[in-house]
PDB file of N, CA and C in Angstrom:
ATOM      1  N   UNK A   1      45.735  31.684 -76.389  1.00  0.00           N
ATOM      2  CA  UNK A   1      45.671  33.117 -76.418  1.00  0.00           C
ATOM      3  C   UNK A   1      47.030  33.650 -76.013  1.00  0.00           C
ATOM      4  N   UNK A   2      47.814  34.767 -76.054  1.00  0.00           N
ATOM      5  CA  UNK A   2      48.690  34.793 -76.515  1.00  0.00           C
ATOM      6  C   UNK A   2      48.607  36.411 -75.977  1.00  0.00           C
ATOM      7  N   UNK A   3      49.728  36.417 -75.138  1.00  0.00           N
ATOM      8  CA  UNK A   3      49.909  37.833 -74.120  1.00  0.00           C
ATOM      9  C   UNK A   3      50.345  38.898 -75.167  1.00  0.00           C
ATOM     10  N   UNK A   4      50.141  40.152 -74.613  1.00  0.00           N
ATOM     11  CA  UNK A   4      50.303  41.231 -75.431  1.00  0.00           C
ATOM     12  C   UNK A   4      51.720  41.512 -75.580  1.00  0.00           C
ATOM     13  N   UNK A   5      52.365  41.662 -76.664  1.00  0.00           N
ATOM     14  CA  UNK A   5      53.624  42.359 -76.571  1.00  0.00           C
ATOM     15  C   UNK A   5      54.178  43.650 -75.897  1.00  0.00           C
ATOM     16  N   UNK A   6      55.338  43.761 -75.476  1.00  0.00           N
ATOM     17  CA  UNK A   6      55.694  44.783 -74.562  1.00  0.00           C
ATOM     18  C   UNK A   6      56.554  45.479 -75.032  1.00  0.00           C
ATOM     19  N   UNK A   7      56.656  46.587 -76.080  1.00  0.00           N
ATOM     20  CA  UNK A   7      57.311  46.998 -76.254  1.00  0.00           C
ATOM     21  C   UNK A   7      58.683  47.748 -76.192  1.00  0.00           C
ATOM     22  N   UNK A   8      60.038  47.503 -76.114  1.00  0.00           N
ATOM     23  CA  UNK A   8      61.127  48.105 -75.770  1.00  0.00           C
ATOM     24  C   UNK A   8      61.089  49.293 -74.898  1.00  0.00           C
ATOM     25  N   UNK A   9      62.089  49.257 -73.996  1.00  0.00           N
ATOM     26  CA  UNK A   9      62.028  50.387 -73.390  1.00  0.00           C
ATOM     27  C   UNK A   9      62.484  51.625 -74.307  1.00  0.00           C
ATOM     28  N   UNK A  10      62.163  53.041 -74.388  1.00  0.00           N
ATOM     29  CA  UNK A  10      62.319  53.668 -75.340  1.00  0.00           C
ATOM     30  C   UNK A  10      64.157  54.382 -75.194  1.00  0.00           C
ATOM     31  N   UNK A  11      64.432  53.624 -74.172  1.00  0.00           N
ATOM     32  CA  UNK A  11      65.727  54.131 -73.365  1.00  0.00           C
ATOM     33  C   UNK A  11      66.768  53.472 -73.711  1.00  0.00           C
ATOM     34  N   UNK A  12      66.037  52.449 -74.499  1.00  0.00           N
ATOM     35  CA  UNK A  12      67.133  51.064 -75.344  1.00  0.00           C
ATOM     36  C   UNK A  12      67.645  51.714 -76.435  1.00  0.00           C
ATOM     37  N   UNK A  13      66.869  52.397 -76.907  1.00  0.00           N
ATOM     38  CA  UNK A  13      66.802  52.698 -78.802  1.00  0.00           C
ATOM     39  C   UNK A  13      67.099  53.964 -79.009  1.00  0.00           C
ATOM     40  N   UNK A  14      67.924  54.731 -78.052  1.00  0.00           N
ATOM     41  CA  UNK A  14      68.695  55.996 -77.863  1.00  0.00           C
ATOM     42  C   UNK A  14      70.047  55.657 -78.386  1.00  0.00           C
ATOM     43  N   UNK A  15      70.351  56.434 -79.511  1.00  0.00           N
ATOM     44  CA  UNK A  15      71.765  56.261 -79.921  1.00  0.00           C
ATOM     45  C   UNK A  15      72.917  57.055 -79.332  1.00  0.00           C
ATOM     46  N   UNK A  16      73.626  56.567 -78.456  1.00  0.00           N
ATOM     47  CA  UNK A  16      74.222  57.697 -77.445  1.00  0.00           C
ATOM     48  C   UNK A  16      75.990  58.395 -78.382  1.00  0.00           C
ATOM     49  N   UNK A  17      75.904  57.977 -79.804  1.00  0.00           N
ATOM     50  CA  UNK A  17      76.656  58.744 -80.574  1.00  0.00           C
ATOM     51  C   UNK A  17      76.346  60.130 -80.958  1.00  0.00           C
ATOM     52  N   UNK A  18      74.901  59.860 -81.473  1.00  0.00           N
ATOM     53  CA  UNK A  18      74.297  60.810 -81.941  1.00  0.00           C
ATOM     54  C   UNK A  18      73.644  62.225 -80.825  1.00  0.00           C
ATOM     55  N   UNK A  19      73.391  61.688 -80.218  1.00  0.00           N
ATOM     56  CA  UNK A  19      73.164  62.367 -78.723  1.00  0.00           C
ATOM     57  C   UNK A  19      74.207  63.233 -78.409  1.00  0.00           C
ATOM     58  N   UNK A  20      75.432  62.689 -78.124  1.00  0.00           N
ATOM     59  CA  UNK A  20      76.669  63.441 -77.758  1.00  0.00           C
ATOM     60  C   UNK A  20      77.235  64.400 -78.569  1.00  0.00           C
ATOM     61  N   UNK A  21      76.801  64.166 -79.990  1.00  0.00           N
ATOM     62  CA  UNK A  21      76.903  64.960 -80.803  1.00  0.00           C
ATOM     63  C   UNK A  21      76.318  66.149 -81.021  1.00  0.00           C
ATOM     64  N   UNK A  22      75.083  66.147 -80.314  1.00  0.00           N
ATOM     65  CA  UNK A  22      74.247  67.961 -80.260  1.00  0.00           C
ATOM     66  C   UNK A  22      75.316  68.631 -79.964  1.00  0.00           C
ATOM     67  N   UNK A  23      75.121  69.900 -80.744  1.00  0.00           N
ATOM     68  CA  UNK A  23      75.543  71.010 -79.842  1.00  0.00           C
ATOM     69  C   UNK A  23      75.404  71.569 -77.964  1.00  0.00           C
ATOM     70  N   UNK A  24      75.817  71.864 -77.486  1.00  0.00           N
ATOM     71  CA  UNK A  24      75.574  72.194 -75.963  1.00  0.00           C
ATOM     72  C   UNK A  24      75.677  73.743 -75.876  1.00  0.00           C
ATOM     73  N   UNK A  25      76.225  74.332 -77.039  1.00  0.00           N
ATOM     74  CA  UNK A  25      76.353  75.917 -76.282  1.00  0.00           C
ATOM     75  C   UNK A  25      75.217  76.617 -77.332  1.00  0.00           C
ATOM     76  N   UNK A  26      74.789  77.223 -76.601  1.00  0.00           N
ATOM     77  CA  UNK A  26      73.654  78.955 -77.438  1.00  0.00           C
ATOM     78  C   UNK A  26      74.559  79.965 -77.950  1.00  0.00           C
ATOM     79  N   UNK A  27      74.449  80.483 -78.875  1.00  0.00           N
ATOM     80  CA  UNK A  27      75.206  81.371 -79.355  1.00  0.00           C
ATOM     81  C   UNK A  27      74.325  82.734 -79.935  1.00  0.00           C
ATOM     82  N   UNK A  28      75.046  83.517 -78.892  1.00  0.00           N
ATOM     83  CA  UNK A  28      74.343  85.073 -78.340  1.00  0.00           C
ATOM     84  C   UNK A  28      74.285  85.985 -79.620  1.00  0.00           C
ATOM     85  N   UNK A  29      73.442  86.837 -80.451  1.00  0.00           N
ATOM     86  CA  UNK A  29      73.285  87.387 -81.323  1.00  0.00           C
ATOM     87  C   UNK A  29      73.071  88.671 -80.846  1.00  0.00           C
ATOM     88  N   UNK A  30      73.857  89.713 -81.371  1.00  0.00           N
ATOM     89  CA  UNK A  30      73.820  91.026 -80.877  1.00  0.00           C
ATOM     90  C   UNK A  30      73.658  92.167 -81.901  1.00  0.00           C
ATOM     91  N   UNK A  31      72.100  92.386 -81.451  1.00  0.00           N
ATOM     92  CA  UNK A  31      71.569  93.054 -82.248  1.00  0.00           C
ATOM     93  C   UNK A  31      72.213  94.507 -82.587  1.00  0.00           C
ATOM     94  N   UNK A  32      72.093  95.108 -83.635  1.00  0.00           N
ATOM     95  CA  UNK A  32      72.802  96.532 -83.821  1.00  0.00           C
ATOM     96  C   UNK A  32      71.681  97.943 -82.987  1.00  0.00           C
ATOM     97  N   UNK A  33      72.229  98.548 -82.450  1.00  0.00           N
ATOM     98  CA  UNK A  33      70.744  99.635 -81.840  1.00  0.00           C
ATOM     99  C   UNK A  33      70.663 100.687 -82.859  1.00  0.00           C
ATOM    100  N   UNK A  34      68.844 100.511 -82.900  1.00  0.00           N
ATOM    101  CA  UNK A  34      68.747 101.671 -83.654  1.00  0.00           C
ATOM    102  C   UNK A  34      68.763 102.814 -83.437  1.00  0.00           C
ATOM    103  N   UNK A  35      68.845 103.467 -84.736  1.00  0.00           N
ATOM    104  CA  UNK A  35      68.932 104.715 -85.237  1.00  0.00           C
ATOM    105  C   UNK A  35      68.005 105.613 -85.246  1.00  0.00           C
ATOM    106  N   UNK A  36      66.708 104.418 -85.635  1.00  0.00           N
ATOM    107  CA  UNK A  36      65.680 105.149 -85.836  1.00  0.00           C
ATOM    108  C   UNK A  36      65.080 106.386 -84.158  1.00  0.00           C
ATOM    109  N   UNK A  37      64.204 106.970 -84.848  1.00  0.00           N
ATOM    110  CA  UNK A  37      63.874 107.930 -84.052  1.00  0.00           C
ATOM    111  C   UNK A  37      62.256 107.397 -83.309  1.00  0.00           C
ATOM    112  N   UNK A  38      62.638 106.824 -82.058  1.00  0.00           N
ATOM    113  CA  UNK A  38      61.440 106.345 -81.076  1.00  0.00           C
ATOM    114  C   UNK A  38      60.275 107.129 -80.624  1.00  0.00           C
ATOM    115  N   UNK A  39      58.742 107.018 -81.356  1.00  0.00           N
ATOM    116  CA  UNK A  39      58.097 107.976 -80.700  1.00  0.00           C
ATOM    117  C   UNK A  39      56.902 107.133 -80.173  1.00  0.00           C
ATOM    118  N   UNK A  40      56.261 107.306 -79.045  1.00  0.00           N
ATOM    119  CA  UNK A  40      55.508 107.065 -78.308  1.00  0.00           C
ATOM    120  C   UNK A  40      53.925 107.710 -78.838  1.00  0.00           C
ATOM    121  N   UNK A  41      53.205 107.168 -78.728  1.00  0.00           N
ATOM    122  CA  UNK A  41      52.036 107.299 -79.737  1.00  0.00           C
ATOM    123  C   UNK A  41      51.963 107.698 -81.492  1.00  0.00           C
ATOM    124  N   UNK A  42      53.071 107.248 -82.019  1.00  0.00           N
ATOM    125  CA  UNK A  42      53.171 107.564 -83.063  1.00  0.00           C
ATOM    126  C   UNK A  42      53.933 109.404 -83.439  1.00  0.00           C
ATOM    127  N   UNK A  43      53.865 110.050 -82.054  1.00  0.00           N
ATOM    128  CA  UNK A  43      53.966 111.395 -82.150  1.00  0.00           C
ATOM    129  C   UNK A  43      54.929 111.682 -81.322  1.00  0.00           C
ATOM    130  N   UNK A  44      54.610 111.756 -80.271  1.00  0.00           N
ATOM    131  CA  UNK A  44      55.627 112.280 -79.119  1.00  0.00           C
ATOM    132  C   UNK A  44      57.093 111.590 -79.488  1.00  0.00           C
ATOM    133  N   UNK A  45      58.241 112.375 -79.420  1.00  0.00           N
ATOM    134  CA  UNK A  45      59.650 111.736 -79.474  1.00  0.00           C
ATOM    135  C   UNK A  45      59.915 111.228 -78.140  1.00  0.00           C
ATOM    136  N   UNK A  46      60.799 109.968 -78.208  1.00  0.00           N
ATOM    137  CA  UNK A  46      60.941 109.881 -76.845  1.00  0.00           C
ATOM    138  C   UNK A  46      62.385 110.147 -76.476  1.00  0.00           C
ATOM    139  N   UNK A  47      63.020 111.169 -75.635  1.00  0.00           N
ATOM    140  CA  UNK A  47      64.243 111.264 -75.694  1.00  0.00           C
ATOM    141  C   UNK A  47      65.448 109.918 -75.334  1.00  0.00           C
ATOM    142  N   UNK A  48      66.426 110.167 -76.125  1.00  0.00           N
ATOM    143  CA  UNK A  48      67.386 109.199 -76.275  1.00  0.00           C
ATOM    144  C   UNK A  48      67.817 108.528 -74.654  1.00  0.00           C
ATOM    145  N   UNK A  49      67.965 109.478 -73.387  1.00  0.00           N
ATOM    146  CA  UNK A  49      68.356 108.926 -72.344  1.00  0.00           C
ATOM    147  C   UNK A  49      67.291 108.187 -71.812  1.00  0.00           C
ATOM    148  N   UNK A  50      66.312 108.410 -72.034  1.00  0.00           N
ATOM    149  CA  UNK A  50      64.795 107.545 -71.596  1.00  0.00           C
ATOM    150  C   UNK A  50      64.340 106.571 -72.084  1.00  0.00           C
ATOM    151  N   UNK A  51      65.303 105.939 -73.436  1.00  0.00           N
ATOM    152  CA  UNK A  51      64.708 104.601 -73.928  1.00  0.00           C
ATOM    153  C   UNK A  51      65.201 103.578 -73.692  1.00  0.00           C
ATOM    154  N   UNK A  52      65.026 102.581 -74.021  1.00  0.00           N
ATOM    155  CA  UNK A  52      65.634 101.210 -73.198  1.00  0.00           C
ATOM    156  C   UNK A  52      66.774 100.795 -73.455  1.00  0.00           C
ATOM    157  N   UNK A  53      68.005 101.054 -72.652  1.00  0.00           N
ATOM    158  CA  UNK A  53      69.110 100.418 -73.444  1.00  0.00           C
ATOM    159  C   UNK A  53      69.525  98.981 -73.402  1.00  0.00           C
ATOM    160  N   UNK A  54      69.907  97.859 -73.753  1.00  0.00           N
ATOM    161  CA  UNK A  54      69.682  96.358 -73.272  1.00  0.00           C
ATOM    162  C   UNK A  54      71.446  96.399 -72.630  1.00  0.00           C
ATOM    163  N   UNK A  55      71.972  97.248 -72.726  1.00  0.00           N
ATOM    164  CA  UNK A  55      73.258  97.186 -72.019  1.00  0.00           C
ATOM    165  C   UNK A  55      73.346  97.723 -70.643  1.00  0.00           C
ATOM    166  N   UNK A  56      72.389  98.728 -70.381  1.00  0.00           N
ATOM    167  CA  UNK A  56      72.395  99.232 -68.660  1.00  0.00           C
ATOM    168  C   UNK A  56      71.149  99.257 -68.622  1.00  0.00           C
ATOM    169  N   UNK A  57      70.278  98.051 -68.274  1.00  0.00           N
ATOM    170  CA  UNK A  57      69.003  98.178 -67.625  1.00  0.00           C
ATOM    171  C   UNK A  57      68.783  98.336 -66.870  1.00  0.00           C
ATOM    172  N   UNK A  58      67.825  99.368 -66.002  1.00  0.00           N
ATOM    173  CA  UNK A  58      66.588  99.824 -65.236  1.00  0.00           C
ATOM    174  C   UNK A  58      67.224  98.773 -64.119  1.00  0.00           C
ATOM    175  N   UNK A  59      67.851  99.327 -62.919  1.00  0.00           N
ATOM    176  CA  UNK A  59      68.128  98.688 -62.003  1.00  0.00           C
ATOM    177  C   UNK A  59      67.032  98.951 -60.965  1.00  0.00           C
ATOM    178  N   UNK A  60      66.083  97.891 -60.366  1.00  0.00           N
ATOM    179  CA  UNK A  60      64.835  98.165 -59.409  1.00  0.00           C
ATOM    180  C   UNK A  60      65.728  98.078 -57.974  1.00  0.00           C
ATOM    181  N   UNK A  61      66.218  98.809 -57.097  1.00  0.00           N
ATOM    182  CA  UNK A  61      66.676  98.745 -56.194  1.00  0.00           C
ATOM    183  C   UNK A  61      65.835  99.154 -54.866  1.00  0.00           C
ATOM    184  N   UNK A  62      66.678  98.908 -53.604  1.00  0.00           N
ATOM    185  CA  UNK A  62      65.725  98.954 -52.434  1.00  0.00           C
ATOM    186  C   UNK A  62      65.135 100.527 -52.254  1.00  0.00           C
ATOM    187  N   UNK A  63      65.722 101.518 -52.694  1.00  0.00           N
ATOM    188  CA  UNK A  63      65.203 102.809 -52.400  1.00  0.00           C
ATOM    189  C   UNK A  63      64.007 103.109 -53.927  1.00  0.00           C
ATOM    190  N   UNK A  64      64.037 102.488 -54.897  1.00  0.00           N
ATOM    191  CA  UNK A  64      62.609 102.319 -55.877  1.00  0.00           C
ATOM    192  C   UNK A  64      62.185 101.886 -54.997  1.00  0.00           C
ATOM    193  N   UNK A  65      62.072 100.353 -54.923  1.00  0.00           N
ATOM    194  CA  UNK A  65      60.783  99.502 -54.439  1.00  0.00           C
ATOM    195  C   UNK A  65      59.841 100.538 -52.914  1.00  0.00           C
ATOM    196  N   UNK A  66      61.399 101.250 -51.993  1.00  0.00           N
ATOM    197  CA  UNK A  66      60.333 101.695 -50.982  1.00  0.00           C
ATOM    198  C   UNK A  66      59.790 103.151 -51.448  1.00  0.00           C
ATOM    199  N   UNK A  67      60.082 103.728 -52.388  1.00  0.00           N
ATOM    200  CA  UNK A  67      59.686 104.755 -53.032  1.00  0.00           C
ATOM    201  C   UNK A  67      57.516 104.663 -53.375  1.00  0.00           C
ATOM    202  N   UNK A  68      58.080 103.109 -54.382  1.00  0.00           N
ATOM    203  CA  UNK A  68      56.621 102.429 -54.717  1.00  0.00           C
ATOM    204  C   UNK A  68      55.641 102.333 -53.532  1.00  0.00           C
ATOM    205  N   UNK A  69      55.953 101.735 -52.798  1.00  0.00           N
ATOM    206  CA  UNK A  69      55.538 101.293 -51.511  1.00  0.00           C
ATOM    207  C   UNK A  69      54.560 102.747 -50.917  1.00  0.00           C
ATOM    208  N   UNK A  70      55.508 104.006 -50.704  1.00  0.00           N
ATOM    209  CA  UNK A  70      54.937 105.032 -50.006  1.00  0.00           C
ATOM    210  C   UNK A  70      53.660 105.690 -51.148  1.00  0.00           C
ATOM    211  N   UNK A  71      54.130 105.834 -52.275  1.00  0.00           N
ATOM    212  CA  UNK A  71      53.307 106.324 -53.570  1.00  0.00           C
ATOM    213  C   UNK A  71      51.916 105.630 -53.108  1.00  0.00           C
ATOM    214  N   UNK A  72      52.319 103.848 -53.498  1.00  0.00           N
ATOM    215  CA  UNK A  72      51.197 103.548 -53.131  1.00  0.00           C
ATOM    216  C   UNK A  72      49.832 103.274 -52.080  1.00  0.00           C
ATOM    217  N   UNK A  73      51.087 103.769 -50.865  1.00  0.00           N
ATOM    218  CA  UNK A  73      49.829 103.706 -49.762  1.00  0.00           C
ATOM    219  C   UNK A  73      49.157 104.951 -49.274  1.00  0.00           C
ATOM    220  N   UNK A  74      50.374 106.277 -49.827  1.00  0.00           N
ATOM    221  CA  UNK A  74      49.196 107.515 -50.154  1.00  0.00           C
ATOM    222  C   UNK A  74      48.259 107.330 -51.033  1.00  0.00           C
ATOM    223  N   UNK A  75      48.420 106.936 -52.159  1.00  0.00           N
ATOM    224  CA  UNK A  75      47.676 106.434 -53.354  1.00  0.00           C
ATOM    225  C   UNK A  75      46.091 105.936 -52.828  1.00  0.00           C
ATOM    226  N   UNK A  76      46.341 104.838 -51.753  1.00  0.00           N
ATOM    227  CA  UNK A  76      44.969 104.097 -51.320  1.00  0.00           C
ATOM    228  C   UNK A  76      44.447 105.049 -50.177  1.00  0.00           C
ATOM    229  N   UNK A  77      45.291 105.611 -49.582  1.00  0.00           N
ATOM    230  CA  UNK A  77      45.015 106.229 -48.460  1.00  0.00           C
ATOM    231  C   UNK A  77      44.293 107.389 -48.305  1.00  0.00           C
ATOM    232  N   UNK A  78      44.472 108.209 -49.347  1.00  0.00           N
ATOM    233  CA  UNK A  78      43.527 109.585 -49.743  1.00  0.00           C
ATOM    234  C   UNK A  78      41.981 109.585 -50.111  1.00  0.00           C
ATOM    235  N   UNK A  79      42.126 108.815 -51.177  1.00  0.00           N
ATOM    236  CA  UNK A  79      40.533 108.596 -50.875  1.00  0.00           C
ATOM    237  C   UNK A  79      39.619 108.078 -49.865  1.00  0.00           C
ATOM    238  N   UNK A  80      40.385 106.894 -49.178  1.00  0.00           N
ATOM    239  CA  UNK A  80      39.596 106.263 -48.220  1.00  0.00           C
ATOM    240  C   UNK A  80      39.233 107.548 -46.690  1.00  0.00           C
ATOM    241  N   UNK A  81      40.729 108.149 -46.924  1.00  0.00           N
ATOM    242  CA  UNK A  81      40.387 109.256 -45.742  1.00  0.00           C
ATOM    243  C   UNK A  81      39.079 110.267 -45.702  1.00  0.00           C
ATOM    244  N   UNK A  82      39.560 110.539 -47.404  1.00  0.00           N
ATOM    245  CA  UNK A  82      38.010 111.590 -47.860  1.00  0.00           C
ATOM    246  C   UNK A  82      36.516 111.286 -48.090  1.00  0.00           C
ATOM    247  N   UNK A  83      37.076 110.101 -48.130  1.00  0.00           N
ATOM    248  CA  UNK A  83      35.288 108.947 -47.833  1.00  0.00           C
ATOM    249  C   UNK A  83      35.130 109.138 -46.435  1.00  0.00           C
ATOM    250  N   UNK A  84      35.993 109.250 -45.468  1.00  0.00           N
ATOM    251  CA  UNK A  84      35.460 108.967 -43.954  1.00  0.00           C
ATOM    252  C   UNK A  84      34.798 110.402 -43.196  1.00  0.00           C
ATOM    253  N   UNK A  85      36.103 111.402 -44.002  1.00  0.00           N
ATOM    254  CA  UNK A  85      35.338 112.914 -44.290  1.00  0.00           C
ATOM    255  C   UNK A  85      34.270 113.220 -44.624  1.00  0.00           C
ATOM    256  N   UNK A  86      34.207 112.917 -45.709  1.00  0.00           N
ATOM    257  CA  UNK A  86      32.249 113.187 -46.197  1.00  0.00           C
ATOM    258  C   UNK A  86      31.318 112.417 -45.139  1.00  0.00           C
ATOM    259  N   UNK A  87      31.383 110.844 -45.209  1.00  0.00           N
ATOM    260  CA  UNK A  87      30.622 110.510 -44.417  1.00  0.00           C
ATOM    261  C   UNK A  87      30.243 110.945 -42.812  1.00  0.00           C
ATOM    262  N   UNK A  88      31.297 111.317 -42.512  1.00  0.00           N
ATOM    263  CA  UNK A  88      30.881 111.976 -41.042  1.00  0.00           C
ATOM    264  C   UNK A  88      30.879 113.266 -41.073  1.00  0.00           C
ATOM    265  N   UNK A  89      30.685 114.005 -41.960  1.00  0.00           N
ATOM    266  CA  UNK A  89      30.185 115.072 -42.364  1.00  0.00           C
ATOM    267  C   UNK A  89      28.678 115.126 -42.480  1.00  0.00           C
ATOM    268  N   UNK A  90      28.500 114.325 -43.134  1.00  0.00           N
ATOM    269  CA  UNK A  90      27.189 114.352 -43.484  1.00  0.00           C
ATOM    270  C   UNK A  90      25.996 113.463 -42.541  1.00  0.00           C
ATOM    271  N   UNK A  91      26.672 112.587 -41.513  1.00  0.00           N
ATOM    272  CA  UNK A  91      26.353 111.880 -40.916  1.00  0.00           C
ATOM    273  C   UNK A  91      25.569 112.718 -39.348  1.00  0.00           C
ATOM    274  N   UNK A  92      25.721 114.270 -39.606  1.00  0.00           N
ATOM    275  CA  UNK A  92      24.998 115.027 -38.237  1.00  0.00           C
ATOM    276  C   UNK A  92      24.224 115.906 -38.780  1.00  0.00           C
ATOM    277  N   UNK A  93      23.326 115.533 -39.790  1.00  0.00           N
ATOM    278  CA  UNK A  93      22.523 116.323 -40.674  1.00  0.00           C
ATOM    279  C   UNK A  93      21.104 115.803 -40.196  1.00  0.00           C
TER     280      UNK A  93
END
């Protein structure tokens, strides 16, 4: 009986000519910006300083993020207050 063959390591049968030969760099394609006229639901225009430019993007900086931050904890905070309102409002009836 007669052991199983073991096939080559697949690390043997790498041609390291051909390999070296890929390309190594990406080459950046730069799209033209349109012209066209951007509207938001099919209707609304959206003005030109408000659309996305891919050359000066939307910088999220520390005075956004703490901007977000306050929005959102009035945000949670109002209702939960006016829930505690009603309920102890109604809670000496």
């Amino acid at each position: 009986m007669s052991s199983p063959s073991i096939p080559p390591s697949s690390c043997k049968d790498v041609d390291v000519e051909k390999v070296s030969s890929l390309p190594t760099t990406v080459e950046v394609v730069d799209f033209p910006k349109s012209t066209k006229e951007v509207k938001e639901f099919w209707v609304l225009p959206v003005p030109k300083h408000l659309q996305w430019d891919p050359d000066n993007p939307f910088q999220l900086s520390l005075l956004v993020n703490c901007g977000w931050a306050l929005i959102g904890s009035f945000r949670e905070s109002i209702p939960l207050f006016l829930l505690l309102m009603l309920m102890g409002s109604t809670s000496h009836i």
